[in-house]
C-alpha atoms as a PDB file:
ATOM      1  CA  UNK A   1     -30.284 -22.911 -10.938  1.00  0.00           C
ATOM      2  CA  UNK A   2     -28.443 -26.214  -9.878  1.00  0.00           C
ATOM      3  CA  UNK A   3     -26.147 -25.430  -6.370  1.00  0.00           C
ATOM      4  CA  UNK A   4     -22.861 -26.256  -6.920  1.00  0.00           C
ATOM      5  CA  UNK A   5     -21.439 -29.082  -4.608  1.00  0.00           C
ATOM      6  CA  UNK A   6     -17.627 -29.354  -4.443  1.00  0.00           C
ATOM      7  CA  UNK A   7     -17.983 -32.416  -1.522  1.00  0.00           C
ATOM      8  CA  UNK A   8     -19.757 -34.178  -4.743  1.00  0.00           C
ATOM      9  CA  UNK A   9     -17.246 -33.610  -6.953  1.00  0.00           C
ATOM     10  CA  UNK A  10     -13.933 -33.876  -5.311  1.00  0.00           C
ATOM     11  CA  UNK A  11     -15.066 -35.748  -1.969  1.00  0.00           C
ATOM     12  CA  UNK A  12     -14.497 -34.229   1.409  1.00  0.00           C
ATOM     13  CA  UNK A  13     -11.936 -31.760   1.866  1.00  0.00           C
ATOM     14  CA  UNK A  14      -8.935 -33.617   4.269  1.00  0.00           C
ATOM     15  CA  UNK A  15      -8.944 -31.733   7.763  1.00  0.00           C
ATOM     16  CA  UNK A  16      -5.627 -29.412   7.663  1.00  0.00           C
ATOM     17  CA  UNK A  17      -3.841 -28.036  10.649  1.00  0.00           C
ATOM     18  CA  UNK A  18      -3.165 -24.625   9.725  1.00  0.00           C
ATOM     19  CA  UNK A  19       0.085 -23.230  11.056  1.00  0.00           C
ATOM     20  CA  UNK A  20       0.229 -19.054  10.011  1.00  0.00           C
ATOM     21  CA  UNK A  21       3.939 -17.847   9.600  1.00  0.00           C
ATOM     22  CA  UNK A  22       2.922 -14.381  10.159  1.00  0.00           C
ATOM     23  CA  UNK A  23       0.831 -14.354  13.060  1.00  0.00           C
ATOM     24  CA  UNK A  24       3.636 -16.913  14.842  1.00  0.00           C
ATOM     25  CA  UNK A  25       6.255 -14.352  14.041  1.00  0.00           C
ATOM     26  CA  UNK A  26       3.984 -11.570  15.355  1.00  0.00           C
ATOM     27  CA  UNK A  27       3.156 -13.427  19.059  1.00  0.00           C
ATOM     28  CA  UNK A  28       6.307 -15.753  19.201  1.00  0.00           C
ATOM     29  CA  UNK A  29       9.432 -13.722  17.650  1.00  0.00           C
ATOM     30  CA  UNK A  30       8.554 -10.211  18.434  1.00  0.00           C
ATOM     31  CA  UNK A  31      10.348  -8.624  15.440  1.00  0.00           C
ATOM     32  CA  UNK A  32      10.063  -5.186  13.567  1.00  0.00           C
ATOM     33  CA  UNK A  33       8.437  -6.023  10.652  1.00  0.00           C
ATOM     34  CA  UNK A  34       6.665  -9.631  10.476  1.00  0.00           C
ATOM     35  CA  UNK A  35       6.484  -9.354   6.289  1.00  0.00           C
ATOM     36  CA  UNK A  36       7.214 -12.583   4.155  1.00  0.00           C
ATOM     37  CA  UNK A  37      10.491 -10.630   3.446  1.00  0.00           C
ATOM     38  CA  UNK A  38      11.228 -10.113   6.612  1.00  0.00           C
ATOM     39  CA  UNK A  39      10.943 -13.798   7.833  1.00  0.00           C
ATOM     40  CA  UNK A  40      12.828 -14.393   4.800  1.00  0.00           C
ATOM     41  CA  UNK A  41      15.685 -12.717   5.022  1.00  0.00           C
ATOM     42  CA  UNK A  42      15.789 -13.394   8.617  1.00  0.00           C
ATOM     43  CA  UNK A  43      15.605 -17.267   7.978  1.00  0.00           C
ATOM     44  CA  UNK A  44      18.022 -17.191   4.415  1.00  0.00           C
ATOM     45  CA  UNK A  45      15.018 -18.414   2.632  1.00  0.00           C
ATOM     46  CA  UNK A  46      15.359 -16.280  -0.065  1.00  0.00           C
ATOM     47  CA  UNK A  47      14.663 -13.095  -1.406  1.00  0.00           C
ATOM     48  CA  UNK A  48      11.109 -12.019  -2.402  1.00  0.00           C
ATOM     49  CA  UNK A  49      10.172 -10.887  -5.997  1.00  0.00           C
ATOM     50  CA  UNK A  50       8.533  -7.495  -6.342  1.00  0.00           C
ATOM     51  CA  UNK A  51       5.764  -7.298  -9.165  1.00  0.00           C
ATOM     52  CA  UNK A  52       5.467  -4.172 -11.278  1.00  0.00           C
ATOM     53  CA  UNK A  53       1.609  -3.068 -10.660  1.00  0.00           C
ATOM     54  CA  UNK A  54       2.251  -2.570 -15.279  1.00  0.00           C
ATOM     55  CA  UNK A  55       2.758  -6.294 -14.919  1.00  0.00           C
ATOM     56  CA  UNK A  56      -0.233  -6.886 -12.939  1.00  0.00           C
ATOM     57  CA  UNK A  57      -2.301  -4.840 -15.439  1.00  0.00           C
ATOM     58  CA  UNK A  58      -0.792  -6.303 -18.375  1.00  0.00           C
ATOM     59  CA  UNK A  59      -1.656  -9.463 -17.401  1.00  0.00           C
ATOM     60  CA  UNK A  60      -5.660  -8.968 -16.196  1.00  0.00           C
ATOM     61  CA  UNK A  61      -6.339  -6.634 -18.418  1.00  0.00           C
ATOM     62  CA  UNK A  62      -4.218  -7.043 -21.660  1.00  0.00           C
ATOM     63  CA  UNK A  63      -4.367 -10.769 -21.227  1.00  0.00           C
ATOM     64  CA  UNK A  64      -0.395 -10.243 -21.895  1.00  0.00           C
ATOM     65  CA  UNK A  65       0.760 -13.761 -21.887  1.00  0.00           C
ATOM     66  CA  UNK A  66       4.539 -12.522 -21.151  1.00  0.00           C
ATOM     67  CA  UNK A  67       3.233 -10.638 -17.568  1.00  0.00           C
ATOM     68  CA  UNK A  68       0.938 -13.872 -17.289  1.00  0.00           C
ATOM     69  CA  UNK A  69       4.719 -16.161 -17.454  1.00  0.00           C
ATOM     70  CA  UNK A  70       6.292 -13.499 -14.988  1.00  0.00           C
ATOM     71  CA  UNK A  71       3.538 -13.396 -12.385  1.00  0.00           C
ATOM     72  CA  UNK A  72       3.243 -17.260 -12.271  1.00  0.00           C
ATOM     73  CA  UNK A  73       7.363 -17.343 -11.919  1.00  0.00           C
ATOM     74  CA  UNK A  74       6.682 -14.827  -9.035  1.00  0.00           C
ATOM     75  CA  UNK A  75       3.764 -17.027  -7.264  1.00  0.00           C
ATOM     76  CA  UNK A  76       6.302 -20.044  -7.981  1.00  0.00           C
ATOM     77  CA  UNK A  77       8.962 -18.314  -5.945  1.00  0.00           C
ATOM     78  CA  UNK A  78       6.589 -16.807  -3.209  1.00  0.00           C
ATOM     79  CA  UNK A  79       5.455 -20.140  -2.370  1.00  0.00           C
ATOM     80  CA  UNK A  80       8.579 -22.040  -2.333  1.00  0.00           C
ATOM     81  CA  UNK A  81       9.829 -19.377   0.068  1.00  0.00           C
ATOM     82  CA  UNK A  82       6.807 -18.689   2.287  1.00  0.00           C
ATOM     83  CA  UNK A  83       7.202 -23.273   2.110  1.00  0.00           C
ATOM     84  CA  UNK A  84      10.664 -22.724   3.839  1.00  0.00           C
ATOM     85  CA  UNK A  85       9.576 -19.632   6.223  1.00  0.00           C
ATOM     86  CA  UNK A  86       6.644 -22.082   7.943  1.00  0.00           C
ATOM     87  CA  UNK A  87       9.001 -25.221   8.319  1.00  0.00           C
ATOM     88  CA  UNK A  88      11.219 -22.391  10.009  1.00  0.00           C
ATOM     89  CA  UNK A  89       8.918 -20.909  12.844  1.00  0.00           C
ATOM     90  CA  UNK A  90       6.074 -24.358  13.116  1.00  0.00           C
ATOM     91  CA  UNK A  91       8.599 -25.457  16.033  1.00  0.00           C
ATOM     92  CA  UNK A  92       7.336 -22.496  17.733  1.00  0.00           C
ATOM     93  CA  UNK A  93       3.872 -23.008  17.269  1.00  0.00           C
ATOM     94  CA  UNK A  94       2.566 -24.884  20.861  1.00  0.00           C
ATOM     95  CA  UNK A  95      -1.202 -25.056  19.356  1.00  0.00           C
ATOM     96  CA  UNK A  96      -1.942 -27.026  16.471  1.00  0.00           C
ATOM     97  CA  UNK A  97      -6.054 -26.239  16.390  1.00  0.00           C
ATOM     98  CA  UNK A  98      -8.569 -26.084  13.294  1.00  0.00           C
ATOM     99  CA  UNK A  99      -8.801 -22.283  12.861  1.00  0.00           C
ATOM    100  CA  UNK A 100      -5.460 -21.662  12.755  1.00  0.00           C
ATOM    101  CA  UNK A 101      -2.183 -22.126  15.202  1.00  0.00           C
ATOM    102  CA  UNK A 102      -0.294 -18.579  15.653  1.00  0.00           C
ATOM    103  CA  UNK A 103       0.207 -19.329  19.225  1.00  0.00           C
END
């Protein structure tokens, strides 16, 4: 069986700084509850989008293309928001390394 090679196919992967909202809020901001909604709210980045666990089903298991169009309109929002929560708290980030910067 032929190993699969992504560096073949797409080239080398770009080295990323990785800068984790959640483990910043944890050290840095000391709050309650260090959730994406949390940081949200906290930040007016928006509100987060609660999935039905039917929707979730629906979609892997029914191949429901309506719960497919919801849960994609969820990720969609998730990511714009959790986009806005990391410009937010990477000023408090001091360490920028390669495994990831939540100090």
């Amino acid at each position: 069986m032929a190993k699969w090679e992504p560096h073949l196919e797409w080239g080398t992967f770009p080295n990323k700084k990785l800068v984790d909202p959640v483990q910043l809020a944890r050290n840095k901001l000391r709050m309650s509850s260090n959730s994406l909604a949390s940081l949200a709210s906290l930040i007016g980045a928006g509100e987060k989008t609660v999935v039905d666990a039917d929707m979730w089903l629906r979609a892997s298991l029914d191949g429901d293309s309506v719960a497919m169009d919801y849960i994609v309109k969820h990720c969609i929002i998730d990511v714009a928001i959790l986009d806005k929560v990391a410009d937010a708290v990477k000023p408090y980030c001091s360490v920028f390394n390669s495994y990831g910067s939540g100090y």
